[in-house]
N, C-alpha and C. Protein backbone atom coordinates (compact mmCIF):
# COMPACT_ATOMS: atom_id res chain seq x y z
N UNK A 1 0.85 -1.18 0.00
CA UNK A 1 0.00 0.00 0.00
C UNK A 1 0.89 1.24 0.00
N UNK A 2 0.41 2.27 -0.78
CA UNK A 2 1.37 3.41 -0.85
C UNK A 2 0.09 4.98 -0.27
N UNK A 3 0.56 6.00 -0.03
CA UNK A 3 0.22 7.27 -0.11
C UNK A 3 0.10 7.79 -1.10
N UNK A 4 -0.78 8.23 -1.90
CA UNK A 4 -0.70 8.91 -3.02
C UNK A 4 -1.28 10.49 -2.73
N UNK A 5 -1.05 11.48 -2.91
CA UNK A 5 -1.83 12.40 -2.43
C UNK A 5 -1.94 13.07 -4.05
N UNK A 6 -3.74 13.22 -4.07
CA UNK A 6 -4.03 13.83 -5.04
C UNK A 6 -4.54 15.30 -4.88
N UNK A 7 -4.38 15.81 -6.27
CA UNK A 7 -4.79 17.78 -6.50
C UNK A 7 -5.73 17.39 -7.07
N UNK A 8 -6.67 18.46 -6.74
CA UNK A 8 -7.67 18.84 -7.63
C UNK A 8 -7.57 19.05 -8.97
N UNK A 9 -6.52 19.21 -9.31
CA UNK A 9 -5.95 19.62 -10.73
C UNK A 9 -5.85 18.22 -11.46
N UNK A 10 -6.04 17.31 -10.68
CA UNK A 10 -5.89 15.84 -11.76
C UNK A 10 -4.64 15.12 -11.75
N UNK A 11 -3.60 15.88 -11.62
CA UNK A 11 -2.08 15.13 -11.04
C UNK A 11 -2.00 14.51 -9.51
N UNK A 12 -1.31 13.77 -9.11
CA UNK A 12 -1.29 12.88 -8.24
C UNK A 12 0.37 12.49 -7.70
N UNK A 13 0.77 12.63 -6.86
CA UNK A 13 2.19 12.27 -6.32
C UNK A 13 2.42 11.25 -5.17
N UNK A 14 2.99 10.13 -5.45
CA UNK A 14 2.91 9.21 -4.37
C UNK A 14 3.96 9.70 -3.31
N UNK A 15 3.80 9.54 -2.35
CA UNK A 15 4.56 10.49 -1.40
C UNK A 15 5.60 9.11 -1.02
N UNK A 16 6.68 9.69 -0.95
CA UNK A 16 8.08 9.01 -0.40
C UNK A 16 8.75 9.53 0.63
N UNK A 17 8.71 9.24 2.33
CA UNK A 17 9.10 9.33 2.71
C UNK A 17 11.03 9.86 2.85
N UNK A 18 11.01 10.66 3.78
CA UNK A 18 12.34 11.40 3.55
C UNK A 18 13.31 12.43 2.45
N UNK A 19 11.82 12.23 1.31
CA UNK A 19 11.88 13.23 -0.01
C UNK A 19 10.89 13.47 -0.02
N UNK A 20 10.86 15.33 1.03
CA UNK A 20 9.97 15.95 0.48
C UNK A 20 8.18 15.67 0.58
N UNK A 21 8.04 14.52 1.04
CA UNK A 21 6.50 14.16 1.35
C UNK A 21 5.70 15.16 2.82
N UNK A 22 6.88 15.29 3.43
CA UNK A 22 6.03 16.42 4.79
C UNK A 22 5.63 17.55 4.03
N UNK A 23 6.71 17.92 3.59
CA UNK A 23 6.58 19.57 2.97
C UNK A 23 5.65 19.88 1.92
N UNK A 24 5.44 18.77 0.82
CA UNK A 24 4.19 18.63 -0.46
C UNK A 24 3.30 18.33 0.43
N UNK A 25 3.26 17.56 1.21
CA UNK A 25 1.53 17.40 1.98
C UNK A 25 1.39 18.92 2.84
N UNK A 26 1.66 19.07 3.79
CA UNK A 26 1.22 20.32 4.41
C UNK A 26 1.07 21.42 3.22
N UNK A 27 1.60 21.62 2.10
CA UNK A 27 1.36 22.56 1.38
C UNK A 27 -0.20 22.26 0.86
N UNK A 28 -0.30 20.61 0.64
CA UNK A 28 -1.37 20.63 -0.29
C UNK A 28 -2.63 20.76 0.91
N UNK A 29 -2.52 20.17 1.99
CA UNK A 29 -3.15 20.47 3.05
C UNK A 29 -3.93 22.41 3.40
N UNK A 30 -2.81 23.40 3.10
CA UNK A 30 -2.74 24.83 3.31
C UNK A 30 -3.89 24.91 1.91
N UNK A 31 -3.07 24.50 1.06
CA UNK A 31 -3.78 25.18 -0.46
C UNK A 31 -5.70 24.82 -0.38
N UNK A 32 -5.54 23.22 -0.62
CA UNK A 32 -6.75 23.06 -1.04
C UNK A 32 -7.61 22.36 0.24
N UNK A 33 -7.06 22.10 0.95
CA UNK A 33 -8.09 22.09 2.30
C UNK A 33 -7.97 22.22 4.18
N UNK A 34 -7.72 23.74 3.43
CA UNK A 34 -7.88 24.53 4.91
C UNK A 34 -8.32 24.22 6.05
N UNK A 35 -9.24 23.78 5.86
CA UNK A 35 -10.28 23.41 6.87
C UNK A 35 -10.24 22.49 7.93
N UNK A 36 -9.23 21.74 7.45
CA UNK A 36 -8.80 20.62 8.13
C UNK A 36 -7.49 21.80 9.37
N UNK A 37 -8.06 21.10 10.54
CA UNK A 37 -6.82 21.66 11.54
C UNK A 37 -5.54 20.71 11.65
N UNK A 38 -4.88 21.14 11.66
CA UNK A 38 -3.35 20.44 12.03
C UNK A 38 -2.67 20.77 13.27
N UNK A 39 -3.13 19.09 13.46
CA UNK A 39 -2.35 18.77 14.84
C UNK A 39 -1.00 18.54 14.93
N UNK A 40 -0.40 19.05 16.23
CA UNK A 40 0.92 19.09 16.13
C UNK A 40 1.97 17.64 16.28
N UNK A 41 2.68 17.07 15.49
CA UNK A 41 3.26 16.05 15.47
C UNK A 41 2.74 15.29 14.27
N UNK A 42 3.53 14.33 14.35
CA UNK A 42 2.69 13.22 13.19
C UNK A 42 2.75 14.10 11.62
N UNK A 43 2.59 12.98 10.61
CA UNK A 43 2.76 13.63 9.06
C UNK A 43 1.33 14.33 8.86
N UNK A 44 1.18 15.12 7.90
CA UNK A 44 0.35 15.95 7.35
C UNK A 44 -0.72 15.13 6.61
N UNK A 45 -0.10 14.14 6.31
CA UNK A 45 -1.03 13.35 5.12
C UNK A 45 -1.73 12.44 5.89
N UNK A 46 -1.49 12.09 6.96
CA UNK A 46 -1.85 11.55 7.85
C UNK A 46 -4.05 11.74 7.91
N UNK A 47 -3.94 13.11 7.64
CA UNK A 47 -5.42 13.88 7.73
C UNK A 47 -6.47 13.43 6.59
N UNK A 48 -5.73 13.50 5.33
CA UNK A 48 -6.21 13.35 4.22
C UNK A 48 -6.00 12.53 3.41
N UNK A 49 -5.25 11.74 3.28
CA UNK A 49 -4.57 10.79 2.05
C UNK A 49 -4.93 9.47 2.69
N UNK A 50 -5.36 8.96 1.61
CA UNK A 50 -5.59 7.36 1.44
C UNK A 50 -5.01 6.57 1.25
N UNK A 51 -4.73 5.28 1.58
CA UNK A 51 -3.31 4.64 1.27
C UNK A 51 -4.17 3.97 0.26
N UNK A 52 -3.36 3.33 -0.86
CA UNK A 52 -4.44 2.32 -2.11
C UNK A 52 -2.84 1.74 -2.60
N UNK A 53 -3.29 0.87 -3.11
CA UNK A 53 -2.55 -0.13 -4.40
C UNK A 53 -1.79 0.45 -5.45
N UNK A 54 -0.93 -0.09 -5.87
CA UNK A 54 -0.35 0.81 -6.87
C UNK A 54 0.30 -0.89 -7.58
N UNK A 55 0.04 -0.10 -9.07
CA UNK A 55 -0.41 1.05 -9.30
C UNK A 55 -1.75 0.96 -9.73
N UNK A 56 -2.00 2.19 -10.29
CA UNK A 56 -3.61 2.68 -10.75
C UNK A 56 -3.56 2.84 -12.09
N UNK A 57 -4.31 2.08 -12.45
CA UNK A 57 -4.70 2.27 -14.12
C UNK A 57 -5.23 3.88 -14.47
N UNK A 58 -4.67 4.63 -15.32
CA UNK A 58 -5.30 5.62 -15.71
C UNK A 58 -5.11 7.12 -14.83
N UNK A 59 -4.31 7.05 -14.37
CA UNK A 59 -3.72 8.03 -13.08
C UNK A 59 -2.57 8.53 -13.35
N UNK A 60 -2.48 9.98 -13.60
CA UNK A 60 -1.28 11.09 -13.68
C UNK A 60 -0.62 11.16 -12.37
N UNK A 61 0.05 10.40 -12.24
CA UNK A 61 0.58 10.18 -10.62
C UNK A 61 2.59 9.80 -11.33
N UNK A 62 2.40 11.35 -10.32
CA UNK A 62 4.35 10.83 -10.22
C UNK A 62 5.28 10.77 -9.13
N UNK A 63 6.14 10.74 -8.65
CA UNK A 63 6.76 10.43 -7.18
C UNK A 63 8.34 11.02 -7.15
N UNK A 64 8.59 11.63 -6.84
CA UNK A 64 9.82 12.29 -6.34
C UNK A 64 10.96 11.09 -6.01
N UNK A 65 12.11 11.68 -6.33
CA UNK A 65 12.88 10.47 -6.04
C UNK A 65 14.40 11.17 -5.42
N UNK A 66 14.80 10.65 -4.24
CA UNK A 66 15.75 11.48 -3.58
C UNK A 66 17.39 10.56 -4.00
N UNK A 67 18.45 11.13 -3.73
CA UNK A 67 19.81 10.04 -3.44
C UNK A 67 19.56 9.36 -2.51
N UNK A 68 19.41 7.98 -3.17
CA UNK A 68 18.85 7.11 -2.06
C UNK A 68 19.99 6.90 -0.58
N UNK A 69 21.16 7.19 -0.90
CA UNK A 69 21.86 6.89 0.23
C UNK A 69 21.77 8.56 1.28
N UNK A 70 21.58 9.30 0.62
CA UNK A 70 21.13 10.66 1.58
C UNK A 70 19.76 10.60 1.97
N UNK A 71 18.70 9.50 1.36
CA UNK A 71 17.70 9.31 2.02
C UNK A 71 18.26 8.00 3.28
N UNK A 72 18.71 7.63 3.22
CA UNK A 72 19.05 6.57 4.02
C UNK A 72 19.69 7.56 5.35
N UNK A 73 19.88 8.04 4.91
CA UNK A 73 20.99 8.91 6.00
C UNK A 73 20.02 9.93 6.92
N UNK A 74 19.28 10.55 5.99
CA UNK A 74 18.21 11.07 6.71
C UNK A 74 17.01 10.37 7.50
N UNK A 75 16.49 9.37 6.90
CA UNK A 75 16.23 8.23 6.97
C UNK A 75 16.38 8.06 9.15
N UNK A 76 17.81 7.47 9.00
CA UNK A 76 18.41 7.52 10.20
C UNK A 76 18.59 8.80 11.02
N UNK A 77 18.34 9.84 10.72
CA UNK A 77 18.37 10.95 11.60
C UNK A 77 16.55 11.14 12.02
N UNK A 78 15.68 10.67 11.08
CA UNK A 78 14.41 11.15 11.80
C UNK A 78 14.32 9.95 12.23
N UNK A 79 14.67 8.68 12.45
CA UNK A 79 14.44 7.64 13.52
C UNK A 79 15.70 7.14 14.50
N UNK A 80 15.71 8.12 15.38
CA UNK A 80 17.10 8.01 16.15
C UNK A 80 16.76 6.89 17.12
N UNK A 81 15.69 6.60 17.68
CA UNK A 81 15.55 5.20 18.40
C UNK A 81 16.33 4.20 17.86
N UNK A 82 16.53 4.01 16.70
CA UNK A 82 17.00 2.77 15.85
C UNK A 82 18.64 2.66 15.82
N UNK A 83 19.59 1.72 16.09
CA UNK A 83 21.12 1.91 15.70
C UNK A 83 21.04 2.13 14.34
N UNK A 84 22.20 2.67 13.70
CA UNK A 84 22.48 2.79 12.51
C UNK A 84 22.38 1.14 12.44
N UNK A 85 22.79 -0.04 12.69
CA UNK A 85 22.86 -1.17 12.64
C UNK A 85 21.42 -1.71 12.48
N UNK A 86 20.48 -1.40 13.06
CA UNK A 86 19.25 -1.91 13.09
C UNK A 86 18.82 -1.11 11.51
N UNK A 87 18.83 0.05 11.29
CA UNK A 87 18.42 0.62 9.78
C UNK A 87 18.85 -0.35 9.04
N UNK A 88 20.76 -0.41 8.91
CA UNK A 88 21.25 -1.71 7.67
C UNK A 88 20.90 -2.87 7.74
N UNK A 89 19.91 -3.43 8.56
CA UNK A 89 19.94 -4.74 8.69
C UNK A 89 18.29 -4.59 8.37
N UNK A 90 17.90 -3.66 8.32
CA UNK A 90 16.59 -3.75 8.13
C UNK A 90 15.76 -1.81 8.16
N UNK A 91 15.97 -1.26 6.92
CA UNK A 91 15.20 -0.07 7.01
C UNK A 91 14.31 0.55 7.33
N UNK A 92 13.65 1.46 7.99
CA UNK A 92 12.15 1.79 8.64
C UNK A 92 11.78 1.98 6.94
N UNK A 93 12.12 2.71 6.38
CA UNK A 93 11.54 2.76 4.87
C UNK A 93 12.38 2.37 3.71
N UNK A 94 11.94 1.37 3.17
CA UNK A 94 12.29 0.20 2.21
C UNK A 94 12.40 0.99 0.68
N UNK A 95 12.80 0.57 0.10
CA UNK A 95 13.28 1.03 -1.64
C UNK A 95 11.30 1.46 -1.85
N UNK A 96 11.53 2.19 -3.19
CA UNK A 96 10.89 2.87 -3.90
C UNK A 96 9.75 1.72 -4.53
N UNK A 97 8.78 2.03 -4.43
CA UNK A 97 7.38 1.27 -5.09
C UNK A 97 8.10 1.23 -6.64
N UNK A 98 7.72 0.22 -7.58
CA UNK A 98 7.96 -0.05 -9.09
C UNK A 98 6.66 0.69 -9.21
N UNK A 99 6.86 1.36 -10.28
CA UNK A 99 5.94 2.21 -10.86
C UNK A 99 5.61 2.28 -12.26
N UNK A 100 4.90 2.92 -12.86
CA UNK A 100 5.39 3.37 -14.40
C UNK A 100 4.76 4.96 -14.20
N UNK A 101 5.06 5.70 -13.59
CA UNK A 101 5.11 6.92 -13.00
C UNK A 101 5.39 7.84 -14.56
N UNK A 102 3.92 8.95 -14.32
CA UNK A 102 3.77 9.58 -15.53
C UNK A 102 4.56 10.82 -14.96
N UNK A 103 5.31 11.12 -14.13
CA UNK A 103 6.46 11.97 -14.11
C UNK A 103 7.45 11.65 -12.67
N UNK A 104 8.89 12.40 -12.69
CA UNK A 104 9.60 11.38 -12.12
C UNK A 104 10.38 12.88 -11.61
N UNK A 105 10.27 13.73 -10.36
CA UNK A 105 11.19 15.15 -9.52
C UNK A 105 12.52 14.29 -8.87
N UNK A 106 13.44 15.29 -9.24
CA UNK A 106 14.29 14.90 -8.02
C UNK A 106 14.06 15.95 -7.02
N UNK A 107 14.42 15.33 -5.48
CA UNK A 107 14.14 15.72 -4.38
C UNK A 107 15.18 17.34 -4.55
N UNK A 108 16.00 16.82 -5.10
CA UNK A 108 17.31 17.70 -4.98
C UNK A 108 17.51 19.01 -5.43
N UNK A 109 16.56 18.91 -6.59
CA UNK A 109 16.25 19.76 -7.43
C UNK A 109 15.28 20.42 -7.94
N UNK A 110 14.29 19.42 -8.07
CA UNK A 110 12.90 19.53 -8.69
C UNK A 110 12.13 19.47 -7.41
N UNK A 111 12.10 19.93 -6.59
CA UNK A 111 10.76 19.65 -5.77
C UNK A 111 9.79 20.75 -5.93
N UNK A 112 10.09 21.62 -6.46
CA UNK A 112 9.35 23.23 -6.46
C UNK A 112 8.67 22.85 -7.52
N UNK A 113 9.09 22.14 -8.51
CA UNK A 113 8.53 21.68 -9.84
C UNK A 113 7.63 20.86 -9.50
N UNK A 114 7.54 19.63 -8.65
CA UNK A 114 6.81 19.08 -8.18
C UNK A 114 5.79 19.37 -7.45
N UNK A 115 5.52 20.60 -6.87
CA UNK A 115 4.65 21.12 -6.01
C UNK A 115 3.69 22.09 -7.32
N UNK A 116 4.77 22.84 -8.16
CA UNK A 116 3.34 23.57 -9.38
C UNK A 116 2.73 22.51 -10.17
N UNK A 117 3.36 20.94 -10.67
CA UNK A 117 2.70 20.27 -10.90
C UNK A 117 1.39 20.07 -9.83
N UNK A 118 1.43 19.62 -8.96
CA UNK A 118 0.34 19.57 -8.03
C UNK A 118 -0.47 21.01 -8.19
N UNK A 119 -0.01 22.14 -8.44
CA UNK A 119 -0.81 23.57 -8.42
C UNK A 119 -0.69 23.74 -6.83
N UNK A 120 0.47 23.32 -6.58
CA UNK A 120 0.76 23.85 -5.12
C UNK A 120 1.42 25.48 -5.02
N UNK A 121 1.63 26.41 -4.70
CA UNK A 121 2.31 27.61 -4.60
C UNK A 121 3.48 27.75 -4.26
N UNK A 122 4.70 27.99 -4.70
CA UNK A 122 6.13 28.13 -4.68
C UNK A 122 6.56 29.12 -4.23
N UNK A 123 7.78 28.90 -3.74
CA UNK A 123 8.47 28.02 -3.34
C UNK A 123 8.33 27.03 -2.26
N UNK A 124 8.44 26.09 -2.03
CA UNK A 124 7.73 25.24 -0.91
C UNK A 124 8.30 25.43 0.15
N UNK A 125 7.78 25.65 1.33
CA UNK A 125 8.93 26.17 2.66
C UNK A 125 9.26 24.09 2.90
N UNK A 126 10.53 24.22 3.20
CA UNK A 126 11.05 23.03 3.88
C UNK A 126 10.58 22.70 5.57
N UNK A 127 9.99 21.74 5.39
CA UNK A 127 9.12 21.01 6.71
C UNK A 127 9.91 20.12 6.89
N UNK A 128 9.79 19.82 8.45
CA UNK A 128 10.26 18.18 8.62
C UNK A 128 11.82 18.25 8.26
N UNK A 129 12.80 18.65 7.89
CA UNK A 129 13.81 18.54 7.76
C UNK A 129 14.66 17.74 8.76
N UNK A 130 15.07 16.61 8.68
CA UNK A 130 16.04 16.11 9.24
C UNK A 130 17.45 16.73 10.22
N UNK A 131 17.46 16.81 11.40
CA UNK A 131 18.73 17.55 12.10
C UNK A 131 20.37 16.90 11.19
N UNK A 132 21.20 17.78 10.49
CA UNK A 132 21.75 17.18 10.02
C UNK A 132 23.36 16.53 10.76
N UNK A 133 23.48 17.34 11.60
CA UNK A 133 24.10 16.44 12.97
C UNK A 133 23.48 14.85 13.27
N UNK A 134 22.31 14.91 13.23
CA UNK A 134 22.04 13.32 13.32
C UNK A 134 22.28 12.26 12.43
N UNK A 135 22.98 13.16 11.01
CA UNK A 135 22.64 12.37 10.20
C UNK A 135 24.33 11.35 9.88
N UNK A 136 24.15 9.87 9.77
CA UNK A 136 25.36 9.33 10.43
C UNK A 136 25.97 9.91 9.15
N UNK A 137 27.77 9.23 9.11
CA UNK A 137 28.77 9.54 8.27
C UNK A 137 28.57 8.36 8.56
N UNK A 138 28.76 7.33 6.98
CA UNK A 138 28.97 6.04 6.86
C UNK A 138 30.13 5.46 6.40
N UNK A 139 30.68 4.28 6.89
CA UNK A 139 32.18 3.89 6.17
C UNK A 139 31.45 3.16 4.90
N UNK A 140 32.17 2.88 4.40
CA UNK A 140 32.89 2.20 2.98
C UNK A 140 31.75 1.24 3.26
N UNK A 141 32.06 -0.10 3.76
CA UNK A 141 31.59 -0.57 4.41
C UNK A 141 29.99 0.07 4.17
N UNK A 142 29.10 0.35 4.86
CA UNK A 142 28.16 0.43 5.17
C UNK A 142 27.46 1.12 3.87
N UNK A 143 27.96 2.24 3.55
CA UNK A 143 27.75 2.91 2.39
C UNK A 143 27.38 1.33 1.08
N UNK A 144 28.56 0.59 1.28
CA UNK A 144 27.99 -0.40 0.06
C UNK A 144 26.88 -0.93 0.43
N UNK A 145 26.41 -1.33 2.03
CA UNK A 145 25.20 -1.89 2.52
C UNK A 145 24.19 -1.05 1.52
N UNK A 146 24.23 0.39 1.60
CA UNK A 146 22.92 0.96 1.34
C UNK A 146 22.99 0.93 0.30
N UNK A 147 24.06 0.92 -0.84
CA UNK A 147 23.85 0.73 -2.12
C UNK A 147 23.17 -0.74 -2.55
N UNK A 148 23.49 -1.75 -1.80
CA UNK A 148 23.29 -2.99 -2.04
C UNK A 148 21.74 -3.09 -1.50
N UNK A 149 21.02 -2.03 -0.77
CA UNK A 149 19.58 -2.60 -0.21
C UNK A 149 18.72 -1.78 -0.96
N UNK A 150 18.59 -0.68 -2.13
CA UNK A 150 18.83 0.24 -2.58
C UNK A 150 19.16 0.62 -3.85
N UNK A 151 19.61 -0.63 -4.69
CA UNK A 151 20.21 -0.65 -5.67
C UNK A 151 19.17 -0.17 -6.81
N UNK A 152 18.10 -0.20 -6.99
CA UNK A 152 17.29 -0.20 -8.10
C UNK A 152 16.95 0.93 -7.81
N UNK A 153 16.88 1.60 -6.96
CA UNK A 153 17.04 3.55 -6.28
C UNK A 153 17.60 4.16 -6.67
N UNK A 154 18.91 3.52 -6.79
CA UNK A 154 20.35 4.07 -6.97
C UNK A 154 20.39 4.00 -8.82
N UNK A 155 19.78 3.11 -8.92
CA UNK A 155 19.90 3.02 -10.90
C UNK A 155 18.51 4.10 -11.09
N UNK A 156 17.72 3.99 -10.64
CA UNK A 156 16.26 5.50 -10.86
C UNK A 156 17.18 6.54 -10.80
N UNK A 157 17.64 7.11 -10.04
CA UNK A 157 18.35 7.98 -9.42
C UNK A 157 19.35 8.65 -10.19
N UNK A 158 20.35 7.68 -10.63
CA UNK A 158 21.15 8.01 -11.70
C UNK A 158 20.39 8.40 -12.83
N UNK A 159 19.56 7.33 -13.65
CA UNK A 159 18.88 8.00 -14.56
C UNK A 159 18.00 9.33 -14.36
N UNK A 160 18.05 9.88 -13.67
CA UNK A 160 17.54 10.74 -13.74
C UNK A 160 18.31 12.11 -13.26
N UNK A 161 19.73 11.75 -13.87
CA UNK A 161 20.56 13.38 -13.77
C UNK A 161 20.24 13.85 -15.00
N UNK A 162 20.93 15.09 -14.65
CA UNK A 162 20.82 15.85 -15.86
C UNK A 162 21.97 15.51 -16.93
């Protein structure tokens, strides 16, 4: 089951944790339904978004895609309960849904792009940001772990430089 959060506008973005999903939901939350109060803690989408199957036949739905090993890293800074050891041996959030995703942001770059697709309002203020002191420095070693749990992230990812 995934998050997809849809616009009124007909586009659709499956939300990916640690790229950018706090900050596109509370925006889309502000824009198109006010009304809803936001409680403090906990994700935004939490209020409104439906979790469903993926994928969906017939759905303008695209998903942001971060460096998977700087999501990993961040990853580990918003779940500090966990050893770095407990993440490599087992991630709170697992590789990227297979998709055939009718558009494809990087976190890095494109997220502002990703938010006027939605008809969200720009520039997106950054939510949720990860403390970056928390965020570990990995050896050699470990770094290949996340490439190796990760790998088909890491090939999205690449394809999609400039």
């Amino acid at each position: 089951m995934s998050e997809i959060l849809r616009s009124p506008n007909g586009n659709a973005i499956m939300l990916t944790p640690r790229s950018g999903s706090h900050s596109l939901a509370l925006a889309a939350m502000q824009t198109f339904w006010p009304e809803i109060e936001i409680q403090q803690g906990g994700h935004p989408a939490w209020y409104f978004v439906v979790q469903q199957n993926w994928p969906e036949d017939g759905h303008n739905c695209g998903i942001v895609v971060r460096n998977p090993v700087e999501r990993f890293r961040s990853m580990c800074a918003h779940r500090p309960e966990r050893t770095l050891e407990e993440h490599l041996a087992e991630p709170f959030y697992g590789p990227l849904p297979k998709g055939n995703f009718a558009r494809y942001f990087r976190f890095e770059d494109q997220l502002n792009e990703a938010a006027e697709w939605l008809g969200l309002p720009t520039p997106l203020p950054q939510e949720d940001a990860s403390d970056p002191a928390l965020k570990p420095t990995l050896t050699a070693e470990q770094e290949a772990r996340v490439r190796e749990l990760f790998a088909d992230d890491i090939a999205l990812w690449q394809s999609l430089q400039p």
